[in-house]
N, C-alpha and C. Protein backbone atom coordinates (compact mmCIF):
# COMPACT_ATOMS: atom_id res chain seq x y z
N UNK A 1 -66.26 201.25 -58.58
CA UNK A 1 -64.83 201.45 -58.73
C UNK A 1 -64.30 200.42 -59.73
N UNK A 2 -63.53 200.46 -60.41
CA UNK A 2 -62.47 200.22 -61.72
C UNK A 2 -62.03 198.49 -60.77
N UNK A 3 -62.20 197.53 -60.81
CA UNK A 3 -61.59 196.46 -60.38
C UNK A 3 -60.02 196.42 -60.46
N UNK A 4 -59.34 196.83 -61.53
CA UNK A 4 -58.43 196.64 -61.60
C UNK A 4 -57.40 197.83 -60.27
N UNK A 5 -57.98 199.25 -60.92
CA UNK A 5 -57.74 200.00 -59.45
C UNK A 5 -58.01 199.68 -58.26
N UNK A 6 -59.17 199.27 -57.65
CA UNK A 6 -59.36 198.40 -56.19
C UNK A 6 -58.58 197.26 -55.96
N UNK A 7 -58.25 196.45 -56.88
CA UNK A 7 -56.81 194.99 -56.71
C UNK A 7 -55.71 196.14 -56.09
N UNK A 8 -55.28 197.46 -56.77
CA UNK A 8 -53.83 198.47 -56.52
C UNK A 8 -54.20 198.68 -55.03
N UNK A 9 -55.13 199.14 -54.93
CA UNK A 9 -55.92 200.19 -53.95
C UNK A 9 -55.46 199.22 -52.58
N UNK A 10 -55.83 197.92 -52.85
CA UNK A 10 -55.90 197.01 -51.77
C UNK A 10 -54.39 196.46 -51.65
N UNK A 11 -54.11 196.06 -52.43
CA UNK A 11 -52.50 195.65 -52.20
C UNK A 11 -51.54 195.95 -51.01
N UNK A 12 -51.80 198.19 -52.15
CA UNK A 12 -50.97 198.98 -50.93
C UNK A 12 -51.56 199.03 -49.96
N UNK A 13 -52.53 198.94 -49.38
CA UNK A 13 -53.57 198.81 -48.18
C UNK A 13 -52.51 198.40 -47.47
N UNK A 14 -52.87 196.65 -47.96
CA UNK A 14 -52.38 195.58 -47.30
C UNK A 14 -50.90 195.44 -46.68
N UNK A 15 -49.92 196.16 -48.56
CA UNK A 15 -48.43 196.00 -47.97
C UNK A 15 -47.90 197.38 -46.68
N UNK A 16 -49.29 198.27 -47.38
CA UNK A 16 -48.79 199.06 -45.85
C UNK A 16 -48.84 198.86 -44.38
N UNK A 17 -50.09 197.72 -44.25
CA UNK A 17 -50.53 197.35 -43.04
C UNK A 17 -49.47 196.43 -42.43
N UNK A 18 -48.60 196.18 -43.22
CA UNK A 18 -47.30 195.05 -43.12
C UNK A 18 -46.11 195.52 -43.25
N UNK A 19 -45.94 196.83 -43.18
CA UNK A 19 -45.16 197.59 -43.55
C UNK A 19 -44.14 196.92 -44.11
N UNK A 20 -44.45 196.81 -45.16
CA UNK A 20 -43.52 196.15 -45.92
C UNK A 20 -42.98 197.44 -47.42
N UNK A 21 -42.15 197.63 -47.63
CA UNK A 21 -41.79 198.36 -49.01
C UNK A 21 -42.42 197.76 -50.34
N UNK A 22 -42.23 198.13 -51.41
CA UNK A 22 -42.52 197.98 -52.49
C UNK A 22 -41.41 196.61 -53.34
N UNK A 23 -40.68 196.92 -52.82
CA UNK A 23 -39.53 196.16 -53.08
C UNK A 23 -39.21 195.33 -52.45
N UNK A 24 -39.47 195.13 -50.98
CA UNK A 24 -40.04 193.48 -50.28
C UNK A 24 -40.75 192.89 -50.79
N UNK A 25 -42.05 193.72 -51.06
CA UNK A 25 -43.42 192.40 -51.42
C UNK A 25 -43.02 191.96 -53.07
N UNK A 26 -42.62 192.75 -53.74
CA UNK A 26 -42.06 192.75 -54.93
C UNK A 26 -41.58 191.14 -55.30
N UNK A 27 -39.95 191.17 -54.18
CA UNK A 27 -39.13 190.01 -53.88
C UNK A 27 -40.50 188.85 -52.97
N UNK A 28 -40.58 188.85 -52.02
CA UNK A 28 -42.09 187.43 -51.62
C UNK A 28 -42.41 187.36 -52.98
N UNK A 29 -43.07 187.90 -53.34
CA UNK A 29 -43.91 187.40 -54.38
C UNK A 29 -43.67 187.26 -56.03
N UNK A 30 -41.65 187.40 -56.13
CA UNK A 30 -41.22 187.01 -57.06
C UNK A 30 -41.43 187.83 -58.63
N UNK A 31 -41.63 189.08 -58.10
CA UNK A 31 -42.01 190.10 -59.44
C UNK A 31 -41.00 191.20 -59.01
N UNK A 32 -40.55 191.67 -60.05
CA UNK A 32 -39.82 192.93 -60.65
C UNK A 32 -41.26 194.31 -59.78
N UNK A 33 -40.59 194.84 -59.20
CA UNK A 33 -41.05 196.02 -58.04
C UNK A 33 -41.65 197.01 -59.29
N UNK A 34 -41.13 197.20 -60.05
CA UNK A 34 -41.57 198.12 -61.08
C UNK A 34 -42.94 197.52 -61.41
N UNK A 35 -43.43 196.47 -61.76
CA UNK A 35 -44.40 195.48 -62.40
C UNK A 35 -45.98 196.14 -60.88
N UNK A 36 -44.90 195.96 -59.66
CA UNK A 36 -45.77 196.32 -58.58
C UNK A 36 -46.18 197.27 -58.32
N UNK A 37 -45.32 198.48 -58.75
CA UNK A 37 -45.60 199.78 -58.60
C UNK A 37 -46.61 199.83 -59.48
N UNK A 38 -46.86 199.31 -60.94
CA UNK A 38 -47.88 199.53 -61.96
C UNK A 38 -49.09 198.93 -61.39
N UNK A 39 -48.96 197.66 -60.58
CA UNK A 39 -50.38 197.25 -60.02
C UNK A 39 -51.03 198.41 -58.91
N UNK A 40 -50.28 198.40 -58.26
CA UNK A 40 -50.82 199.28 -57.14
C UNK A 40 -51.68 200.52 -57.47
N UNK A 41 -50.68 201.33 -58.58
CA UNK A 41 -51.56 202.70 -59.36
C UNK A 41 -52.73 202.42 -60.05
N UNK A 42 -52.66 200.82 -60.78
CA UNK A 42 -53.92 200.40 -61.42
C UNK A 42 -53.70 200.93 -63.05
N UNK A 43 -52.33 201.37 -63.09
CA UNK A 43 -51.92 201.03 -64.84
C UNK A 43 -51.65 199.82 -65.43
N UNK A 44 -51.63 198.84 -64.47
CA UNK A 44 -51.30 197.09 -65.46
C UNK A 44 -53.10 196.45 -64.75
N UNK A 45 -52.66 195.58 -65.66
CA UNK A 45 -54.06 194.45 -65.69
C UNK A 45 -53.33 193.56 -64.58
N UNK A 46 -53.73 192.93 -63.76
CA UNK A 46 -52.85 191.38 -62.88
C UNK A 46 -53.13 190.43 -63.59
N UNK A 47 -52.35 189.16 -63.54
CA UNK A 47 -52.64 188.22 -64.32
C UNK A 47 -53.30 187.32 -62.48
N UNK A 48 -54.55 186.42 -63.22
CA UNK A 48 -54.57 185.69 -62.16
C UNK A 48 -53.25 185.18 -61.01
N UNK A 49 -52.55 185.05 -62.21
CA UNK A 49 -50.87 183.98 -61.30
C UNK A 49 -50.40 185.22 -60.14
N UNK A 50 -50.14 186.54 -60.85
CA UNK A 50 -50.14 187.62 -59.93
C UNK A 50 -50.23 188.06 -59.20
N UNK A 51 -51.65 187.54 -58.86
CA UNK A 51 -53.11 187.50 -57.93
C UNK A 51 -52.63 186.88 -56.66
N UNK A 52 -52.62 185.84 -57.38
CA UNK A 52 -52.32 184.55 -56.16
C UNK A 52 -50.86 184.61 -55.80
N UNK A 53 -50.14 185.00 -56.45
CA UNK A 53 -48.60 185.49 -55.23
C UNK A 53 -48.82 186.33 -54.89
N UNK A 54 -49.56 187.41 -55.30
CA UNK A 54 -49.29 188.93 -54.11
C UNK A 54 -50.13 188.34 -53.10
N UNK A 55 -51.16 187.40 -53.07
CA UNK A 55 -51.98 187.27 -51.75
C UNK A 55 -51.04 186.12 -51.34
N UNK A 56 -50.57 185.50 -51.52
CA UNK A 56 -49.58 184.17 -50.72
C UNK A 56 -48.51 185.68 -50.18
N UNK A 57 -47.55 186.05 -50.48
CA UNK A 57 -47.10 187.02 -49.83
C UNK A 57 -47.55 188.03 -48.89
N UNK A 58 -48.75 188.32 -48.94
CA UNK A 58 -49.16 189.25 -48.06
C UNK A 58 -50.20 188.31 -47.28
N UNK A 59 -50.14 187.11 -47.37
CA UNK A 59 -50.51 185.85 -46.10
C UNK A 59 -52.42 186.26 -45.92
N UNK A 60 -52.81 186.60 -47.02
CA UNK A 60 -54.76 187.16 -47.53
C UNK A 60 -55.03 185.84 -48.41
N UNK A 61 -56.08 185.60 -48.54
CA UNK A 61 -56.83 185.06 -49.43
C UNK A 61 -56.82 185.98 -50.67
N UNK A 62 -57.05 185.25 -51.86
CA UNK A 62 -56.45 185.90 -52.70
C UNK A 62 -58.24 186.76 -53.55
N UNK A 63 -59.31 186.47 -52.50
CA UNK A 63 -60.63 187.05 -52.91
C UNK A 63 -60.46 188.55 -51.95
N UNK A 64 -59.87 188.45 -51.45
CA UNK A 64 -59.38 189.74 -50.30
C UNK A 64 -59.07 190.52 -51.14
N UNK A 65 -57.82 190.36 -52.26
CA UNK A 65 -57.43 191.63 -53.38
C UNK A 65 -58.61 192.25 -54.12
N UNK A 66 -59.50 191.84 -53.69
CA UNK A 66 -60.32 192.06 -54.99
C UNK A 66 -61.87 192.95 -54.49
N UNK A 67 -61.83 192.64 -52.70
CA UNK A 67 -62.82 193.48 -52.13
C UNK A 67 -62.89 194.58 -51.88
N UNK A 68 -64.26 195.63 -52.10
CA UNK A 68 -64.48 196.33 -51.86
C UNK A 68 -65.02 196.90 -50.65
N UNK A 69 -63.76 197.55 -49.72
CA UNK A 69 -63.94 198.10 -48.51
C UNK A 69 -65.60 199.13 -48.17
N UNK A 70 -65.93 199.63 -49.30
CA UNK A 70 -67.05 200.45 -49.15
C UNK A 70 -68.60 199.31 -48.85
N UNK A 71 -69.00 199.68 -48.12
CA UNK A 71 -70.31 198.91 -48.37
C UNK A 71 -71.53 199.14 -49.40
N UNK A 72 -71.80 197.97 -49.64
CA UNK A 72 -72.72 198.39 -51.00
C UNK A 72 -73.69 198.36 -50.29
N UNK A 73 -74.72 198.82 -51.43
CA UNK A 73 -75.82 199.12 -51.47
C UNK A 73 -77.30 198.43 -50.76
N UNK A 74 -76.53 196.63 -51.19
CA UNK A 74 -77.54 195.76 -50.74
C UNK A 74 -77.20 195.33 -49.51
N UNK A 75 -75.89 195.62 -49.13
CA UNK A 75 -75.42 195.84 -47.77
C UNK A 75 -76.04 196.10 -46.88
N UNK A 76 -76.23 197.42 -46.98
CA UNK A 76 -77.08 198.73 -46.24
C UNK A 76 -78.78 198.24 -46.42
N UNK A 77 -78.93 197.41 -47.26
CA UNK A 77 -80.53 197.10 -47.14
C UNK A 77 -80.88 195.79 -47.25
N UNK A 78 -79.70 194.77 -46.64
CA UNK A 78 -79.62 193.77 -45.80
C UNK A 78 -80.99 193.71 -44.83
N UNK A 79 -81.98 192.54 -44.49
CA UNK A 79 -82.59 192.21 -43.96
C UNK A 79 -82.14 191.12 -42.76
N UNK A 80 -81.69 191.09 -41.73
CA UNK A 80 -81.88 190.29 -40.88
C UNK A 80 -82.87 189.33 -40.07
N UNK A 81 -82.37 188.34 -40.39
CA UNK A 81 -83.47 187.28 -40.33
C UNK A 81 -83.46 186.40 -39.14
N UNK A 82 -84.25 186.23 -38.14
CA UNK A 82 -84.09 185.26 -37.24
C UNK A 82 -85.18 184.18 -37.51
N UNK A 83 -84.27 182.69 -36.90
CA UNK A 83 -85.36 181.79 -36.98
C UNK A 83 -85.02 181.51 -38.39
């Protein structure tokens, strides 16, 4: 998946899980709602600074915007190790 789309993907995840509007998290995190609406769809690039207020606002680590909910590959063929 497109990194920049999975940062959108996750956002609204997040601001939905907080039910928060577009225009709350917008205001927390000190950006023009329009700017947010473009992250979320994955038509703007984030700037790091971006990054780190939408995750200070939505109270995540700011490596959280950036994960991929699907499990990969080496995931699934993970070895567990005891000892």
């Amino acid at each position: 998946m497109d990194v920049v789309a999975l940062f959108g993907k996750n956002v609204r995840t997040l601001r939905d899980r907080e039910g928060l509007s577009q225009e709350e998290l917008a205001f927390r995190a000190g950006m023009k709602r329009s700017y947010l609406s473009d992250l979320e769809r994955g038509t703007r690039n984030p700037s790091v600074r971006a990054l780190g207020r939408l995750a200070e606002a939505l109270r995540v680590a700011p490596s959280r915007l950036l994960e991929d909910p699907r499990p990969s590959e080496t995931d699934s063929n993970a070895v567990v190790r005891s000892r």
